[in-house]
C-alpha atoms as a PDB file:
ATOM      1  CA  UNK A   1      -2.019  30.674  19.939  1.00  0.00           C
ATOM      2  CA  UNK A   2      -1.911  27.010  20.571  1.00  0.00           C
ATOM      3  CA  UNK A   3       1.787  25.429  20.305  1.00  0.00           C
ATOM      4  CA  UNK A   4       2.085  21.849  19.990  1.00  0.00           C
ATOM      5  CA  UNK A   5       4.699  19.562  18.396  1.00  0.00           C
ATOM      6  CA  UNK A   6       4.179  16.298  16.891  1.00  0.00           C
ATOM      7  CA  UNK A   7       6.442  13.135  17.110  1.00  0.00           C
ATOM      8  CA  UNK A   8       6.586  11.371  14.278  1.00  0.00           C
ATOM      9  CA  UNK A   9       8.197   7.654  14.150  1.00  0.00           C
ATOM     10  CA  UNK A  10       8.570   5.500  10.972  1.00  0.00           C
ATOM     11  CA  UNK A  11      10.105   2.348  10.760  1.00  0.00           C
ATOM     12  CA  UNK A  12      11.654   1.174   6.837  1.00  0.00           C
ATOM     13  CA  UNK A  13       9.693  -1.600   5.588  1.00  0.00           C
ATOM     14  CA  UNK A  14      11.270  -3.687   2.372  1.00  0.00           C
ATOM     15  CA  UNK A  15       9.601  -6.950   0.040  1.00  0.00           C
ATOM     16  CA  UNK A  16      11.369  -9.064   2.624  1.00  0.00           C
ATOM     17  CA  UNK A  17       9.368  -8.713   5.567  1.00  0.00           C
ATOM     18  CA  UNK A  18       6.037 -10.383   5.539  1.00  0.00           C
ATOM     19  CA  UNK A  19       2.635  -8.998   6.725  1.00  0.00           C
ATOM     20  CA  UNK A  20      -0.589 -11.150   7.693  1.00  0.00           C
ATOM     21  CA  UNK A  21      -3.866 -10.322   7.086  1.00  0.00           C
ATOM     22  CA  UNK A  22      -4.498  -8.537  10.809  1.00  0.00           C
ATOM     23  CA  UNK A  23      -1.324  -7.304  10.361  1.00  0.00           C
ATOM     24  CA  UNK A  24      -1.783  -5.245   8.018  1.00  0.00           C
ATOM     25  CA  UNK A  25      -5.608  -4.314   8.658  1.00  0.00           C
ATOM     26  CA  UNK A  26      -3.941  -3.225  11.783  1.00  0.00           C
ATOM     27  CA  UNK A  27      -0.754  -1.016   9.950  1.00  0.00           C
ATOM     28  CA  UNK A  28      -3.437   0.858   7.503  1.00  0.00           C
ATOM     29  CA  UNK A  29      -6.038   0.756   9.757  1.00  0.00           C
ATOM     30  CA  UNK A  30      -8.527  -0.950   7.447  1.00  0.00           C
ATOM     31  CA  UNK A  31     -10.954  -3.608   7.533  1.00  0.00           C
ATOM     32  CA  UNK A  32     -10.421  -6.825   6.438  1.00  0.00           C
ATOM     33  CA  UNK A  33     -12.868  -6.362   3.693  1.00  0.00           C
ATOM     34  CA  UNK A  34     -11.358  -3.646   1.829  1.00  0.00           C
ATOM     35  CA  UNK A  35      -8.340  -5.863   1.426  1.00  0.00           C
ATOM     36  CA  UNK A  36     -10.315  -8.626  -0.294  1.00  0.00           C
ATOM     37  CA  UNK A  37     -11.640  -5.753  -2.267  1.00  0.00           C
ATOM     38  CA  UNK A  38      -8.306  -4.606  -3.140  1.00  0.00           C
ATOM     39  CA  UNK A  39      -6.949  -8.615  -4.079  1.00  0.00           C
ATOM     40  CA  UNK A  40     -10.060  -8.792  -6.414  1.00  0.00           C
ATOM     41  CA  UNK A  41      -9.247  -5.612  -7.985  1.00  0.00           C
ATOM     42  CA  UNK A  42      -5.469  -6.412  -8.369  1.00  0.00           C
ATOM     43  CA  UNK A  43      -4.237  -3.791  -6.387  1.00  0.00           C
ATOM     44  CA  UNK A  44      -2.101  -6.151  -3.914  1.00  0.00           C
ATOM     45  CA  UNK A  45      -1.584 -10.153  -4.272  1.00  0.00           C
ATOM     46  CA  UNK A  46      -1.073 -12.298  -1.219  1.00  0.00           C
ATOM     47  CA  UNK A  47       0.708 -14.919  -1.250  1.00  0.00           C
ATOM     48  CA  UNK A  48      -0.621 -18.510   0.690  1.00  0.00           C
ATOM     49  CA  UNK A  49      -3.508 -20.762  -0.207  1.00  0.00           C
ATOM     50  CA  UNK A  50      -5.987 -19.642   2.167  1.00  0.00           C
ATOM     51  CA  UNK A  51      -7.294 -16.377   3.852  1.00  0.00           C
ATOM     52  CA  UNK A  52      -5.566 -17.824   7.362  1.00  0.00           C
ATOM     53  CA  UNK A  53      -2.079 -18.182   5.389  1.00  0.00           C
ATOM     54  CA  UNK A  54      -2.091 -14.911   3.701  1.00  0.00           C
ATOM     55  CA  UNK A  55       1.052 -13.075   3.715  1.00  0.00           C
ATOM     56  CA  UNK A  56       1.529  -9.904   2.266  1.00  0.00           C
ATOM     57  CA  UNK A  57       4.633  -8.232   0.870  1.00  0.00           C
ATOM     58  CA  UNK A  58       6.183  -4.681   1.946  1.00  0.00           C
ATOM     59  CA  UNK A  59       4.824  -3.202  -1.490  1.00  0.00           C
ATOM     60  CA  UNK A  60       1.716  -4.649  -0.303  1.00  0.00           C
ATOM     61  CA  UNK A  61       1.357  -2.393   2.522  1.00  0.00           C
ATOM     62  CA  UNK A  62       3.109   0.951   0.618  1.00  0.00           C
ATOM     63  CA  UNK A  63      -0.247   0.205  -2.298  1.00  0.00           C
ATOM     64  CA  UNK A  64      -2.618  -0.647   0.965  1.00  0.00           C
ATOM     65  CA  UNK A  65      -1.488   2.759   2.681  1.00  0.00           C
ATOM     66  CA  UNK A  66      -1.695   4.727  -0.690  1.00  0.00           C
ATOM     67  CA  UNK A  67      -5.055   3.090  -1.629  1.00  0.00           C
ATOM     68  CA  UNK A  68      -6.202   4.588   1.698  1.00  0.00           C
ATOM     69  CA  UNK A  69      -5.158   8.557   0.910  1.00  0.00           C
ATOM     70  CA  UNK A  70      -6.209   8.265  -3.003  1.00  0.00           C
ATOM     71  CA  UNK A  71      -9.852   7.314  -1.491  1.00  0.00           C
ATOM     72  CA  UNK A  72      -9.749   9.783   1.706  1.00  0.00           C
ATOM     73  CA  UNK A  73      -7.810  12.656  -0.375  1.00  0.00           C
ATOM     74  CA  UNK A  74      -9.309  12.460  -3.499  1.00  0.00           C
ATOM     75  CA  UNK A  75     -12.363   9.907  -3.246  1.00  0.00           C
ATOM     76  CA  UNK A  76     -11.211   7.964  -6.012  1.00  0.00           C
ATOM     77  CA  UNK A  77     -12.662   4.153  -6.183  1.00  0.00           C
ATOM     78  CA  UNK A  78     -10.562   1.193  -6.539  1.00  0.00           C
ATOM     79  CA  UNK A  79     -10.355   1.017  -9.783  1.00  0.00           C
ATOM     80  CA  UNK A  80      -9.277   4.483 -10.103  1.00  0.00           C
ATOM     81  CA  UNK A  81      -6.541   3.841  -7.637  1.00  0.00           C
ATOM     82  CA  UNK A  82      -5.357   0.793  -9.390  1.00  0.00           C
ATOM     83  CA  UNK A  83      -5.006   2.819 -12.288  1.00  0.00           C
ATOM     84  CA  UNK A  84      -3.058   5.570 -10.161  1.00  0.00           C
ATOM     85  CA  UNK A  85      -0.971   3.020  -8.847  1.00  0.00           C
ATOM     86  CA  UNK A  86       0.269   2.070 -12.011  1.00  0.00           C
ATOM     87  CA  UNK A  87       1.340   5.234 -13.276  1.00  0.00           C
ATOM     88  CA  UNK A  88       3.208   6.035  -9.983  1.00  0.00           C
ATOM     89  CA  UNK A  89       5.290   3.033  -9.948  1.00  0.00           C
ATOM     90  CA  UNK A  90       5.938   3.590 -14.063  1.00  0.00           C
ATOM     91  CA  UNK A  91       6.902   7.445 -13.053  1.00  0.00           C
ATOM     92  CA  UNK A  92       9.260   5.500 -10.230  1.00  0.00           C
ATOM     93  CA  UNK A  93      10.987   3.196 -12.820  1.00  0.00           C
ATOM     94  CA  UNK A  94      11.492   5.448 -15.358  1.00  0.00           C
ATOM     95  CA  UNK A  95      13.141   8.097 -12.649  1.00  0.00           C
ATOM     96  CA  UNK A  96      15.513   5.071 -11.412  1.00  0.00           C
ATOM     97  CA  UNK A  97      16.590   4.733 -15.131  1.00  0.00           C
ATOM     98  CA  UNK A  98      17.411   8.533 -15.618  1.00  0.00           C
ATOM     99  CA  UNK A  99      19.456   8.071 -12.356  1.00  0.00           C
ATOM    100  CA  UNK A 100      21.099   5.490 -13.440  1.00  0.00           C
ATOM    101  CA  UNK A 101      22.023   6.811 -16.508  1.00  0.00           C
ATOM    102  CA  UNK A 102      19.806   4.390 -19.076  1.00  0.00           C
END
């Protein structure tokens, strides 16, 4: 039997910090492409005038990264994952408001 152990690093990521477009190709390991795909479909907005002054959000790169396992997990297409992505940030609001007491 084969024992190995795994190191696992993460680093907290919030709506302040910025991404650019390599950037976070790079952090999702994606192509380019699929984030135009993903801009035209909704999914994630970038903010700048141009491809070469795109700057993406923290959210950005949590819907990037879940994009990614909806497709490799389940195979859904974008617009399926839009749609998922949606109803798990309404689940996420409506479980801050129970917390808080609203």
């Amino acid at each position: 039997m084969k024992n190995s152990h795994e190191l696992m690093i993460a680093t907290l990521i919030d709506d302040d910090q910025l991404f650019t477009l390599a950037d976070l190709c790079h952090a999702c390991d994606v192509h380019a492409e699929l984030i135009t795909d993903m801009i035209e479909y909704g999914i994630i907005e970038p903010h700048g005038e141009t491809t070469a002054k795109w700057q993406f959000t923290g959210s950005c790169l949590w819907r990037v990264a879940t994009v990614v396992r909806l497709q490799r997990d389940l195979e859904v297409n974008l617009a399926g994952a839009a749609l998922a992505l949606d109803l798990i940030e309404e689940l996420r609001d409506l479980r801050r408001q129970l917390r808080a007491g609203k």
